[in-house]
Protein backbone atom coordinates (compact mmCIF):
# COMPACT_ATOMS: atom_id res chain seq x y z
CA UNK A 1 21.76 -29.78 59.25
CA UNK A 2 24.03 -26.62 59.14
CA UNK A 3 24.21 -24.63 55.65
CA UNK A 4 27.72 -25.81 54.70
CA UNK A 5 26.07 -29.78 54.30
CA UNK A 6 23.41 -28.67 52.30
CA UNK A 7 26.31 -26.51 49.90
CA UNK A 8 28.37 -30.09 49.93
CA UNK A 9 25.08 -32.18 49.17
CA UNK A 10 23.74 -29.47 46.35
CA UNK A 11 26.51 -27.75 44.67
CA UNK A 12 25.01 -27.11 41.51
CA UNK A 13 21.92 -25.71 42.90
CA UNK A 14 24.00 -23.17 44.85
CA UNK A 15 26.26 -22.17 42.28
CA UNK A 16 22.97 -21.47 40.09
CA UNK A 17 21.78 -19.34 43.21
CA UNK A 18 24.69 -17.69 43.63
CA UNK A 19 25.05 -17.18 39.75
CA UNK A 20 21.14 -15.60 40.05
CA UNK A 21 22.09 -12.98 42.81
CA UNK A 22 25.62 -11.86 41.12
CA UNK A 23 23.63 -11.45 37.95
CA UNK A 24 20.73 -9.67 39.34
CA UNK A 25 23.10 -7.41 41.15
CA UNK A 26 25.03 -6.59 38.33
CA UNK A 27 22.64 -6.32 36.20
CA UNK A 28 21.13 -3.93 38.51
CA UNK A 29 23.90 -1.66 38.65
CA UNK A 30 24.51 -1.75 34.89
CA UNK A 31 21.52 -0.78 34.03
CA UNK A 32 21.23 2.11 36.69
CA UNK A 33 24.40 3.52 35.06
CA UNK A 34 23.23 3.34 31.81
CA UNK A 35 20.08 4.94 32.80
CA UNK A 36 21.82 7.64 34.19
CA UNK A 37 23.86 8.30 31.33
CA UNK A 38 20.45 8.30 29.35
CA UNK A 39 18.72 10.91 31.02
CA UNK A 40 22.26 12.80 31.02
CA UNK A 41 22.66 13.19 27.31
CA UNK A 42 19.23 13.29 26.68
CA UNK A 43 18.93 16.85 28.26
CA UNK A 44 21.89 18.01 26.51
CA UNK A 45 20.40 16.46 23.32
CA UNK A 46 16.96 18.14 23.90
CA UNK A 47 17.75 21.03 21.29
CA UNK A 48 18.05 18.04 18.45
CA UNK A 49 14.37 17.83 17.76
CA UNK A 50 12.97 14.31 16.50
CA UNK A 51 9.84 13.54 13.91
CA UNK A 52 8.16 10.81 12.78
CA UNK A 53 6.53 12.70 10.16
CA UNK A 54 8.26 13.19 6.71
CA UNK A 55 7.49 16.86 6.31
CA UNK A 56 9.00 19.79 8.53
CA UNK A 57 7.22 21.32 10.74
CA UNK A 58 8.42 24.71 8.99
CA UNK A 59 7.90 24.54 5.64
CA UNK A 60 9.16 27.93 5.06
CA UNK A 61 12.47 27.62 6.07
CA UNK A 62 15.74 26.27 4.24
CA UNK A 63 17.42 23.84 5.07
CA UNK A 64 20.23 20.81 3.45
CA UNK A 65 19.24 17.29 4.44
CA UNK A 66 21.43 14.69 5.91
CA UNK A 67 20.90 11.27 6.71
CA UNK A 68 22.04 10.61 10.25
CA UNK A 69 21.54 6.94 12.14
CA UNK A 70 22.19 5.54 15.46
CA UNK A 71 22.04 2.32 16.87
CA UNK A 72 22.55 0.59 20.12
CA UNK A 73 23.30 -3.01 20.80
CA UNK A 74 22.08 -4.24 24.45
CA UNK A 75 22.68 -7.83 25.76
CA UNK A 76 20.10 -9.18 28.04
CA UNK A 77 21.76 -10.75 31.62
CA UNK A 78 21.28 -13.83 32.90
CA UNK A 79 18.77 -12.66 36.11
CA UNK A 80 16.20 -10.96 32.92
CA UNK A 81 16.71 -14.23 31.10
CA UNK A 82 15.35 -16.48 33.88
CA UNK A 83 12.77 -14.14 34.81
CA UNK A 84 11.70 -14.06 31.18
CA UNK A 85 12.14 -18.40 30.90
CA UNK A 86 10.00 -18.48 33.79
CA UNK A 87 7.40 -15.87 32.51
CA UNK A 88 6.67 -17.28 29.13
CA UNK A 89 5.74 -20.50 30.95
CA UNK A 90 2.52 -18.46 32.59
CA UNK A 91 2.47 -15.85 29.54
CA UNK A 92 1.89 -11.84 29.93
CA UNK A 93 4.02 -9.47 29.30
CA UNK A 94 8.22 -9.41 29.76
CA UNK A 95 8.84 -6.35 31.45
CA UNK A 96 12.33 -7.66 31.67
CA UNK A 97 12.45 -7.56 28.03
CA UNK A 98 10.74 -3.84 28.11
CA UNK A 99 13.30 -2.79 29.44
CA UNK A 100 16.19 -3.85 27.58
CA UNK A 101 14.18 -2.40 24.25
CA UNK A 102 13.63 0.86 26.10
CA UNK A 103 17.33 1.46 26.87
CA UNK A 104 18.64 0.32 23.63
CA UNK A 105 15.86 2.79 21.92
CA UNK A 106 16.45 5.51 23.90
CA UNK A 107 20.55 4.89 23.09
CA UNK A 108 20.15 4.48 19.26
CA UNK A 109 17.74 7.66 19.32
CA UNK A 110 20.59 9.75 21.35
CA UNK A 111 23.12 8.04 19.16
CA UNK A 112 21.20 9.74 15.69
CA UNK A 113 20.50 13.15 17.54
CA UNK A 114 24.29 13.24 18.51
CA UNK A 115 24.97 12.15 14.21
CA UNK A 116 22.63 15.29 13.82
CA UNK A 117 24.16 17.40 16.14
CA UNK A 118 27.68 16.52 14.40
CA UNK A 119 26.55 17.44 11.00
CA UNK A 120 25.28 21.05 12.23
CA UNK A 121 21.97 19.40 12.71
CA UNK A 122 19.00 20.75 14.46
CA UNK A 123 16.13 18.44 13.23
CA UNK A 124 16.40 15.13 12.88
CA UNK A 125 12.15 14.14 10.31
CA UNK A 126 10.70 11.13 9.00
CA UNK A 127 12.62 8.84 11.89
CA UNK A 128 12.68 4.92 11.46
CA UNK A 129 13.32 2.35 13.57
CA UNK A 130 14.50 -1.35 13.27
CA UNK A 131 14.89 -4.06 15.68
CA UNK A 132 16.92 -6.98 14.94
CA UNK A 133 17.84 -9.95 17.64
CA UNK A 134 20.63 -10.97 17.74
CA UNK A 135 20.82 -14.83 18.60
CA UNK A 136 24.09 -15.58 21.17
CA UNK A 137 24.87 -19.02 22.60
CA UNK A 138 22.87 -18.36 25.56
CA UNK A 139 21.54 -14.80 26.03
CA UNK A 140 21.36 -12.97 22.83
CA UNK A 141 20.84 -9.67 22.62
CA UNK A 142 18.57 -6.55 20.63
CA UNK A 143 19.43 -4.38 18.31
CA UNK A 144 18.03 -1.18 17.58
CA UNK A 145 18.56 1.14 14.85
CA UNK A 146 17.24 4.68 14.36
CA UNK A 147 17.71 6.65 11.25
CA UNK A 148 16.39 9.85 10.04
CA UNK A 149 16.77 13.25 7.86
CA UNK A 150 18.51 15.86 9.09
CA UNK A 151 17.38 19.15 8.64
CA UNK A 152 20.76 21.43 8.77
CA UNK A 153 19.89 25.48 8.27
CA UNK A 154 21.38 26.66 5.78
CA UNK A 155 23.37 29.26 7.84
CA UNK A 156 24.98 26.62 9.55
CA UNK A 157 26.51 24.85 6.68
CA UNK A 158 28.01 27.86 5.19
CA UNK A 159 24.61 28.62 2.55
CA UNK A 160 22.92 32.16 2.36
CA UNK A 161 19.61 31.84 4.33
């Protein structure tokens, strides 16, 4: 039996094959871009320095506070949700799902250094996260938020330092 009759016989099954493929391909290419884009702003980010802890790392100095945020929504695609279906069945970990939470950190954290950077920022202490899901119809997607203070010298909003 040639291809075509088993296309006629099985239509369903191919369209969910072909659906798999487009969607792993364009997911692919998405998330290359995005990747890209990433590792592009993150080096002309890199003067915006981040902390976790709630104290500067110069105590001397003076500086005004802000409070700058950032957050990234990503959608999963429908290649990482089948993967992921099929995964949970065995259990271990979803490095489909790793994935999607690294870009959309990596986003909201470039998204609150570029809030920094706007607000004559060079320190962004004391940095939060929080991850929501978002429930779709089918897919979903994650949420990330980043917040912070921002440390702004005092020279650079105008103050005597």
């Amino acid at each position: 039996m040639d291809i075509l009759h088993w296309v006629a016989k099985y239509p369903d099954f191919f369209l969910f094959l072909a659906l798999i493929v487009v969607g792993y391909a364009a997911g692919r290419v998405a998330e290359a871009r995005h990747y890209r884009s990433i590792r592009r702003r993150e080096k002309q980010l890199s003067s915006v320095m981040v902390f976790s802890n709630r104290f500067p790392p110069e105590p001397g100095a003076r500086h005004t506070a802000a409070l700058v945020s950032g957050s990234a929504v990503i959608s999963q695609d429908y290649f990482k949700f089948a993967v992921a279906g099929l995964q949970t069945l065995f259990g271990g970990r979803l490095r489909s799902y790793e994935a999607l939470l690294d870009r959309a950190r990596r986003e909201a954290v470039l998204r609150m250094k570029q809030d920094a950077r706007n607000k004559a920022g060079n320190m962004i202490i004391n940095v939060k996260f929080e991850t929501y899901s978002i429930p779709g119809r089918q897919l979903g997607a994650v949420e990330i938020l980043a917040y912070g203070t921002a440390l702004i010298p005092l020279y650079a909003s105008g103050g005597q330092g």
